[in-house]
Protein backbone atom coordinates (compact mmCIF):
# COMPACT_ATOMS: atom_id res chain seq x y z
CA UNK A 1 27.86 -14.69 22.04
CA UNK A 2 28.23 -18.60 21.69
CA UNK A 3 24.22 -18.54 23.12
CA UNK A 4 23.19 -15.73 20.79
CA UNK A 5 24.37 -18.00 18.06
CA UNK A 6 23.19 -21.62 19.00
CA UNK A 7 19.56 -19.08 19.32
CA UNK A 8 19.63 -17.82 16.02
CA UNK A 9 20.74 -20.93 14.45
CA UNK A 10 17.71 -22.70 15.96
CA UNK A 11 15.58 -20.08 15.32
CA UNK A 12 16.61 -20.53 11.26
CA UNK A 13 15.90 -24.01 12.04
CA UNK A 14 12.37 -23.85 13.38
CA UNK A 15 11.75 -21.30 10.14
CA UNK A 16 12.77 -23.82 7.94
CA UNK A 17 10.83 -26.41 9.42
CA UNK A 18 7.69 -24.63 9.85
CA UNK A 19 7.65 -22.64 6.47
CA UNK A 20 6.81 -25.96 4.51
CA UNK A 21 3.77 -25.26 3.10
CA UNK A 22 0.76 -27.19 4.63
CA UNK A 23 -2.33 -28.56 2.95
CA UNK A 24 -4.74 -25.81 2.62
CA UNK A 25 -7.16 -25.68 5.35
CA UNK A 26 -10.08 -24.80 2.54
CA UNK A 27 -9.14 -28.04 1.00
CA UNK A 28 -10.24 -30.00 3.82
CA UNK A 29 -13.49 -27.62 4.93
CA UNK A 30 -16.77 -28.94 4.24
CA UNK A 31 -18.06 -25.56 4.53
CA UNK A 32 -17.78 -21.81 5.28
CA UNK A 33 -20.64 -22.54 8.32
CA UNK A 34 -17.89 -25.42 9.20
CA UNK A 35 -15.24 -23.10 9.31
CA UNK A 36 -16.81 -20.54 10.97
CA UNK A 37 -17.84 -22.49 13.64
CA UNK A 38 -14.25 -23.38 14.18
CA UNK A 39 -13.16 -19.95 13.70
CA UNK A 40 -15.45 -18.65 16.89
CA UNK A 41 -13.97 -21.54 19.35
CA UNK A 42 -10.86 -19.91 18.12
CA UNK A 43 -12.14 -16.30 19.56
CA UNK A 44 -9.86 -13.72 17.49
CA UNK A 45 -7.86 -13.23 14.11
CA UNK A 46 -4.72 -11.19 14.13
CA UNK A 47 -4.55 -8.70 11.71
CA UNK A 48 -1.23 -6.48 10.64
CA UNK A 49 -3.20 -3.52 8.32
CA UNK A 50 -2.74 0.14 7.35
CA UNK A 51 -2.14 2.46 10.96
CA UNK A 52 -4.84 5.15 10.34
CA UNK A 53 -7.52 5.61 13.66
CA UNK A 54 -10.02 5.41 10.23
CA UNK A 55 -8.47 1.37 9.11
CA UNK A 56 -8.08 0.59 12.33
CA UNK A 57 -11.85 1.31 13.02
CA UNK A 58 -13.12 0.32 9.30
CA UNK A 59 -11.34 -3.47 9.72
CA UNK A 60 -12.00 -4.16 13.40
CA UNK A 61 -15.41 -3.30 14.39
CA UNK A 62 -17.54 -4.24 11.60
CA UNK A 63 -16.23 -7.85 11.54
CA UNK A 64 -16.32 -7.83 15.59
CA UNK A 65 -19.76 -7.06 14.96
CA UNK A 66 -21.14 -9.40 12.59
CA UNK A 67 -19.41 -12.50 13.33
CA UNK A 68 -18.23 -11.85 16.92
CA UNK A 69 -14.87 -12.71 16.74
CA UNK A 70 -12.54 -10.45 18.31
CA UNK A 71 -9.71 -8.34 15.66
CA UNK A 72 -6.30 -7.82 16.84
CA UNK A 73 -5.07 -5.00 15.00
CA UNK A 74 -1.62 -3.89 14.11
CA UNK A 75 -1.07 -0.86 12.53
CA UNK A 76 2.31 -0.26 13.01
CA UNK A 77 4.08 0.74 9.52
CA UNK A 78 4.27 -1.55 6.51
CA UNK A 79 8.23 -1.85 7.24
CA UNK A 80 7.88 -2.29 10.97
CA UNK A 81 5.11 -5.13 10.49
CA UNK A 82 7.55 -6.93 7.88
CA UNK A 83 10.79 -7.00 10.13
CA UNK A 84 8.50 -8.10 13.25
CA UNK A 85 6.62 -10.74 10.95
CA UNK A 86 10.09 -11.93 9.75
CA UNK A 87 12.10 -11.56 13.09
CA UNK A 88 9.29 -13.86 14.72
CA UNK A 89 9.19 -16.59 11.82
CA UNK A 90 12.68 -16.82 12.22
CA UNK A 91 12.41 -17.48 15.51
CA UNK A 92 9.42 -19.99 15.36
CA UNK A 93 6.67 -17.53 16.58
CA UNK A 94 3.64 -17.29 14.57
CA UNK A 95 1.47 -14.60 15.90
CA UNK A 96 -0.40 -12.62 12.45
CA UNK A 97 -2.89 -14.53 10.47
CA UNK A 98 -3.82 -11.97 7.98
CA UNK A 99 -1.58 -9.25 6.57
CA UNK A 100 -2.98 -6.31 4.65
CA UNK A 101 -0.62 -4.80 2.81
CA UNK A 102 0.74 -3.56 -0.69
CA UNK A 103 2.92 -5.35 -2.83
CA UNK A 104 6.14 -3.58 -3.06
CA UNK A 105 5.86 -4.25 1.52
CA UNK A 106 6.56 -7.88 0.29
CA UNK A 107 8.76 -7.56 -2.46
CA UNK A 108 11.53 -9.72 -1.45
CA UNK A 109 10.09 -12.34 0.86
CA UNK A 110 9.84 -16.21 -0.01
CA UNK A 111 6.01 -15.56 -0.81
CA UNK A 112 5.71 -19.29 -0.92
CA UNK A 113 7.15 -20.04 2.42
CA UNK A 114 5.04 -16.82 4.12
CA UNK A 115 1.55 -17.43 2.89
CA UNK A 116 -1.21 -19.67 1.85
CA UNK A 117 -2.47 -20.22 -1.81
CA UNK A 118 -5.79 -17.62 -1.27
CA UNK A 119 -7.80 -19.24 -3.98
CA UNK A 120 -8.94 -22.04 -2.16
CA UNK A 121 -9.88 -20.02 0.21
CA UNK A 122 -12.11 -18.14 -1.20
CA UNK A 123 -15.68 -18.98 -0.49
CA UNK A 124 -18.19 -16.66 -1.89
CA UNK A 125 -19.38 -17.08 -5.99
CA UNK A 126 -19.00 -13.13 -5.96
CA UNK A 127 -15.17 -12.68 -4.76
CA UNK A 128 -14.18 -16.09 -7.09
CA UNK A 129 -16.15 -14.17 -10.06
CA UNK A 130 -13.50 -12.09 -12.42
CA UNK A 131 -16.28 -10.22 -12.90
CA UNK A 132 -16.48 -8.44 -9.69
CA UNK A 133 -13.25 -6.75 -9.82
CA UNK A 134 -12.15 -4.01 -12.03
CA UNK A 135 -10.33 -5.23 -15.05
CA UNK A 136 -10.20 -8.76 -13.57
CA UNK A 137 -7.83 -10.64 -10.37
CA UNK A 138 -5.00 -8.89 -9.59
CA UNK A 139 -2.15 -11.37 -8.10
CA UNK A 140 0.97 -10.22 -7.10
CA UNK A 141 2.18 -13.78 -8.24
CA UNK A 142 -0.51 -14.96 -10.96
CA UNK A 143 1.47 -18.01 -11.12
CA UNK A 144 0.80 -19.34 -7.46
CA UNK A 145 -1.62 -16.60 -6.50
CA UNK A 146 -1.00 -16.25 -2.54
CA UNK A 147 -1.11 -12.05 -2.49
CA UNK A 148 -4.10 -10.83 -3.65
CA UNK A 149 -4.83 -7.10 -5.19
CA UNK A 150 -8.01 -6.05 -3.73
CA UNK A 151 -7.86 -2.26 -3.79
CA UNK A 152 -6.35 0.00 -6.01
CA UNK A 153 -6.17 4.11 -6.59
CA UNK A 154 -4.54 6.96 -8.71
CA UNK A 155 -1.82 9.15 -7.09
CA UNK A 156 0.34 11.78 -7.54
CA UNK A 157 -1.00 15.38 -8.57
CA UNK A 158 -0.35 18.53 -6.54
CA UNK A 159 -1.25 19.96 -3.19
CA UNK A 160 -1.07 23.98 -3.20
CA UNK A 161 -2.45 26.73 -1.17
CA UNK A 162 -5.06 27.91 -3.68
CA UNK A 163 -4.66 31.16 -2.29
CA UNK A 164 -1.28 31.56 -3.73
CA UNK A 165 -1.91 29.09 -6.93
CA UNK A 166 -4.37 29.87 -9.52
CA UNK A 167 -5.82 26.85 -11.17
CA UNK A 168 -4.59 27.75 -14.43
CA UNK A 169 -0.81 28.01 -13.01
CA UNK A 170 0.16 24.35 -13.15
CA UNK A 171 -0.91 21.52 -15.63
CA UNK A 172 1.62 19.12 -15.70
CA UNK A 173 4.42 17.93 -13.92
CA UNK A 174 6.55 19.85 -16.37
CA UNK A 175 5.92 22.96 -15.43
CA UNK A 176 7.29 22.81 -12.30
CA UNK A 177 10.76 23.33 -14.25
CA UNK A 178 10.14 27.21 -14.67
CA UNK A 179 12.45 29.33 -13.46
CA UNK A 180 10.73 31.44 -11.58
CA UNK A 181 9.68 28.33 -9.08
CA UNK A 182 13.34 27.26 -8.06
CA UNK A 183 13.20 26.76 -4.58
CA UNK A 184 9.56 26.81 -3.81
CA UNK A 185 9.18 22.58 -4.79
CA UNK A 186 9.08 20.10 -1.79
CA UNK A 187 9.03 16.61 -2.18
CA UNK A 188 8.91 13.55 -0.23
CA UNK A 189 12.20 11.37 0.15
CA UNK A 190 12.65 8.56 -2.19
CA UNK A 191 14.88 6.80 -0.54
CA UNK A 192 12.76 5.49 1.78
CA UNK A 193 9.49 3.56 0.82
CA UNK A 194 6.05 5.83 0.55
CA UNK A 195 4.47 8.33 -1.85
CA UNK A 196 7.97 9.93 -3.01
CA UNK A 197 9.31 6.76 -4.24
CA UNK A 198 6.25 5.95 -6.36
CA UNK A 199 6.60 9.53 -8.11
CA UNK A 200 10.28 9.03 -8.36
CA UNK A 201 9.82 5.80 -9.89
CA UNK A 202 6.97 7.57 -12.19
CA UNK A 203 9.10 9.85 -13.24
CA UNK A 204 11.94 7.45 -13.97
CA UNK A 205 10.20 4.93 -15.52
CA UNK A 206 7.29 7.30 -17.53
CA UNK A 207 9.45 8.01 -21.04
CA UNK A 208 5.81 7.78 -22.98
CA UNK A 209 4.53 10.84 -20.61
CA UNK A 210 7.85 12.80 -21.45
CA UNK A 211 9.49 11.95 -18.06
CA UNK A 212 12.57 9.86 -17.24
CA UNK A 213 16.43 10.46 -15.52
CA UNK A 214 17.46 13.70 -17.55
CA UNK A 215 13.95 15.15 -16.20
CA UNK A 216 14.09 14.05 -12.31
CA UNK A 217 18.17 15.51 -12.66
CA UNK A 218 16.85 19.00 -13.82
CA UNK A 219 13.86 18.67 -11.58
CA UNK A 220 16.52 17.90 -8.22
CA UNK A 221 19.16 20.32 -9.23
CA UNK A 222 17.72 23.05 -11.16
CA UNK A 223 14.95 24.19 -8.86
CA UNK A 224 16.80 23.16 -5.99
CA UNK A 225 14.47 20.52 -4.52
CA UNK A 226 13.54 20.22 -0.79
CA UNK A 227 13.04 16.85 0.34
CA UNK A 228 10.97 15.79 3.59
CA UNK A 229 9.80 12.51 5.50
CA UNK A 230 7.01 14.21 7.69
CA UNK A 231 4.10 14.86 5.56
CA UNK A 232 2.28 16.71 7.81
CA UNK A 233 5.07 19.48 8.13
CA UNK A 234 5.07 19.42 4.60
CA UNK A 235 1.73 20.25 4.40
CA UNK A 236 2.10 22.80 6.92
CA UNK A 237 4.63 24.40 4.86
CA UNK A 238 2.74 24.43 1.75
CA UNK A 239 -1.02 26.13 3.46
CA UNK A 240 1.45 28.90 5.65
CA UNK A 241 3.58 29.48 1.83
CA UNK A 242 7.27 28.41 2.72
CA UNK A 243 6.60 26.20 -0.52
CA UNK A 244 4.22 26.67 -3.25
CA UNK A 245 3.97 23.15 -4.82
CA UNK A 246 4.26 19.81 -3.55
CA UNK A 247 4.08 17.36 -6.23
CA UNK A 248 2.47 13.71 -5.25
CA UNK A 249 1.66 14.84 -1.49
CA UNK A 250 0.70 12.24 0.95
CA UNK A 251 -3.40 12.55 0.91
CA UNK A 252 -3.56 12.15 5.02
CA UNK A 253 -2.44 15.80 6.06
CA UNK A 254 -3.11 17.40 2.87
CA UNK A 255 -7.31 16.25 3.76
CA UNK A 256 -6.68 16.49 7.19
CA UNK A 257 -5.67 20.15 7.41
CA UNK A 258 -8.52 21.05 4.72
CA UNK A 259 -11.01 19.41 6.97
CA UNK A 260 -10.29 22.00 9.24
CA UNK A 261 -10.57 25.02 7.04
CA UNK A 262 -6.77 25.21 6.70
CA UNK A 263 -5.81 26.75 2.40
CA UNK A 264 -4.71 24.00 1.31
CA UNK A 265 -5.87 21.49 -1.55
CA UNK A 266 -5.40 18.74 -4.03
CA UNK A 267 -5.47 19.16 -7.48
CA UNK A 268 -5.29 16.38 -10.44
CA UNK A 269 -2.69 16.63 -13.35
CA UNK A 270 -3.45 15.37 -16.53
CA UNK A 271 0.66 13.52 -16.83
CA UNK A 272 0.87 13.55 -13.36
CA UNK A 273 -0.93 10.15 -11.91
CA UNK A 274 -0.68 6.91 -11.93
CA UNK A 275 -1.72 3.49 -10.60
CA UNK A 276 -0.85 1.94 -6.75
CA UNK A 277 -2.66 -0.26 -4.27
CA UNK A 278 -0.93 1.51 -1.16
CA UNK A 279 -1.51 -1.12 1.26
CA UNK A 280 -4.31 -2.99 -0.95
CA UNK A 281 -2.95 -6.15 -1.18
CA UNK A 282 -3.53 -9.26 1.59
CA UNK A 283 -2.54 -12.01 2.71
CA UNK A 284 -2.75 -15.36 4.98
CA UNK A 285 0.41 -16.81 6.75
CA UNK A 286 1.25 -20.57 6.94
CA UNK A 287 0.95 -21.68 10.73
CA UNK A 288 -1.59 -18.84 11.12
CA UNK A 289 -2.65 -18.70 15.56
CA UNK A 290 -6.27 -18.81 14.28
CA UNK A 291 -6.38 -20.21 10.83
CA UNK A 292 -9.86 -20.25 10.84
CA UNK A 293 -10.49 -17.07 11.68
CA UNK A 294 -8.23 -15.60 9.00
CA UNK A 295 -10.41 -17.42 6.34
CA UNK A 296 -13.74 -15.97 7.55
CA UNK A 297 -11.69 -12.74 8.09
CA UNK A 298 -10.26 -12.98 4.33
CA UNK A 299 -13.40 -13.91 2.75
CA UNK A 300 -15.46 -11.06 5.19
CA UNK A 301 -12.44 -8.25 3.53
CA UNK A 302 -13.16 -9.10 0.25
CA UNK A 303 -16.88 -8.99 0.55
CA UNK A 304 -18.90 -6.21 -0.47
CA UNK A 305 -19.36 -5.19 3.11
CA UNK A 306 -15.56 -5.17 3.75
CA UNK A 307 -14.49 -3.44 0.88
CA UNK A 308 -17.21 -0.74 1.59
CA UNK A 309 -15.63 -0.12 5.33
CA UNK A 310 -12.26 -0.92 3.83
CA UNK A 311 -13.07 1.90 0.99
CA UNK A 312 -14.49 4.45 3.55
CA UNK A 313 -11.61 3.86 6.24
CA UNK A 314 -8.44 3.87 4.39
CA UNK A 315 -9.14 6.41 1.45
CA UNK A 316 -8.63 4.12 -0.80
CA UNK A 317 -10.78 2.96 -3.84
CA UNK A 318 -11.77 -0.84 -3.73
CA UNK A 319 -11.55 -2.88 -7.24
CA UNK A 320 -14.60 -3.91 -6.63
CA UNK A 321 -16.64 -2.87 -9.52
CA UNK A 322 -20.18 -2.64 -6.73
CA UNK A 323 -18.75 -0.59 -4.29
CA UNK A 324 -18.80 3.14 -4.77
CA UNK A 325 -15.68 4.79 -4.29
CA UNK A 326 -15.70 7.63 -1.57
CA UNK A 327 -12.56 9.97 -2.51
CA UNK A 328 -12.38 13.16 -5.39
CA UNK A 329 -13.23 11.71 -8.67
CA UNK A 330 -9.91 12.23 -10.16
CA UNK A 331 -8.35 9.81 -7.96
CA UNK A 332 -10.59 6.56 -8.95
CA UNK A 333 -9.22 4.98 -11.83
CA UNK A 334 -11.27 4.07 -15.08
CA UNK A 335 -12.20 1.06 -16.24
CA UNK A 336 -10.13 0.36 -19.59
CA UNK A 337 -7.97 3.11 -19.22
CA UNK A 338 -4.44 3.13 -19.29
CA UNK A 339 -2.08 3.83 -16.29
CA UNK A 340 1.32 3.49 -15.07
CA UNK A 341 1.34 0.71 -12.53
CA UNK A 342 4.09 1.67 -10.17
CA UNK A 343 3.69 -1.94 -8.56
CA UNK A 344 4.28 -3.75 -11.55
CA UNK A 345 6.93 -6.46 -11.22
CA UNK A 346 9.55 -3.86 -13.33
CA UNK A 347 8.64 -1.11 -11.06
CA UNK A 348 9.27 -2.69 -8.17
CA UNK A 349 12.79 -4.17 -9.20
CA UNK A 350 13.72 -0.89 -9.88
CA UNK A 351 13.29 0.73 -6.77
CA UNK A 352 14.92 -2.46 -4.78
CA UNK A 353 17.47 -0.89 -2.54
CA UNK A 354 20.29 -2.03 -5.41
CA UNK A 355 18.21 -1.16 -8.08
CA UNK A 356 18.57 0.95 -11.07
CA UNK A 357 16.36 3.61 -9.67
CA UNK A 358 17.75 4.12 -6.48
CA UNK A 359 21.06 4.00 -7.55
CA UNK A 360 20.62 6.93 -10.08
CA UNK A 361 18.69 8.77 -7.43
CA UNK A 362 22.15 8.43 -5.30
CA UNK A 363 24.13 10.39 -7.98
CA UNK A 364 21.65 13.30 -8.41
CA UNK A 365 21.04 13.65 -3.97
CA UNK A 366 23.65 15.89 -3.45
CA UNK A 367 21.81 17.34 0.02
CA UNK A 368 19.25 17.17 2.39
């Protein structure tokens, strides 16, 4: 025990030490060319991103490809990669450069201690342009502006078997409150971070859209809710007609399972989407292995180029205003138009795991 504890207190040590900030390596740079020269002595660029075979593939190969440096890619989950990334930093290891990732995945973290300022390093006129992004830079800091937004996309709606829905059946989130479809709703759990706590949150937070607490307690009690954590038995469930709706379905197993011929599909709601990166946001660490690299890397992501394979592997929709978006229409947000942003600063206090959302939700789960 007494060596557990002189480890752990020198591991808080080393953290301390080697979170300082340091000078910005673009700061001292005469050039990208400079940099990437550096960057290919260095060899490789560790990257923590989104676990899909598709991201994995989309942010690997293309930059292996064009600048030849070698991508090691970990796609464990969002929650996994934090506790490793903050495990190791405690413990003086630095092995990620880059992490892509959403904000809510680093709500909680000294920001300032974790990552580099991105702004100077950013290279090309056409990422630094405001111009380039839909609706302008999204920060999840604007102050000191070391997470940046880079992707964005609507969720929610409703996955049915369209063999047992009609189209007509369902237009709003509201509906789902009929009698007649009391036990035939699953959901997914919000209590633990994904898709279900961004609808929860939706519907706790959306008063203007005719939502809020007195609506999520009828919707959890009344039609006796089903809640799940494996989206892909929840899709099952809903194409073989053990459920009829599933309101905000994960998009993986819902596309997957069409792909294949299997009844099931996605519909849009007119009340029932709203804004989220997912896992659209990235970042470089202080002490980064191959600092280099993660600034070529960074600057290659938010390219045109990257955010095309980015777009394409992660069914996403980049902000970029020049690259076309590759998923259903009604899941590509509008320029102008006005959304619920479940990752805005309120939203995310609210679903903290003391917050006032999760505590309410604790007084209306009453099983499963």
């Amino acid at each position: 025990m007494r060596r557990f504890l002189i480890q752990f207190v020198s591991g808080l040590l080393l953290a301390a030490i080697f979170s300082v900030p340091v000078k910005s390596l673009a700061a001292t740079a005469s050039s990208f060319e400079a940099i990437l020269a550096k960057a290919k002595t260095e060899g490789s660029v560790t990257v923590a991103g989104p676990g899909t075979a598709d991201a994995r593939r989309a942010l690997s190969k293309p930059f292996e490809d064009r600048y030849g440096i070698r991508v090691e890619y970990d796609g464990s989950r969002g929650s996994d990669q934090r506790t490793q990334i903050v495990n190791q930093r405690a413990a003086g290891i630095y092995q990620s450069d880059v992490w892509i990732t959403g904000f809510g995945t680093v709500e909680g973290l000294d920001v300032a201690a974790l990552f580099e300022p991105l702004e100077p390093l950013f290279f090309h006129a056409d990422i630094k342009a405001a111009k380039t992004w839909l609706n302008g830079h999204l920060w999840y800091n604007a102050k000191d502006r070391r997470i940046y937004g880079h992707s964005a996309r609507l969720f929610g709606g409703l996955a049915v078997n369209p063999q047992n829905v009609r189209n007509e059946v369902i237009g709003s989130f509201k509906d789902l409150l009929k009698p007649q479809y009391k036990g035939k709703i699953i959901a997914d759990d919000a209590r633990v971070a994904g898709v279900g706590q961004g609808f929860f949150t939706y519907l706790y937070m959306g008063k203007e859209f005719g939502f809020g607490p007195g609506f999520i307690k009828k919707f959890i009690e009344d039609q006796d809710l089903t809640f799940t954590r494996n989206g892909r038995q929840a899709a099952d469930w809903i194409a073989n007609g053990r459920y009829l709706f599933w309101p905000a379905p994960d998009t993986r197993p819902v596309a997957e399972l069409q792909g294949k011929g299997v009844p099931i599909e996605h519909r849009c709601l007119a009340d029932g989407q709203w804004l989220s990166m997912g896992s659209g946001g990235v970042g470089v660490f202080i002490k980064a292995p191959h600092p280099n690299a993660a600034v070529i890397y960074l600057n290659w992501l938010l390219s045109k180029e990257g955010q095309t394979n980015y777009a394409a592997g992660g069914d996403t929709v980049s902000r970029r205003v020049d690259v076309p978006a590759k998923i259903s229409s009604c899941f590509v947000p509008e320029a102008g138009k006005k959304y619920f942003w479940v990752d805005s600063p309120a939203a995310l206090e609210m679903r903290k795991p003391g917050g006032e959302l999760v505590q309410f939700l604790k007084t209306v789960y009453t099983r499963n």
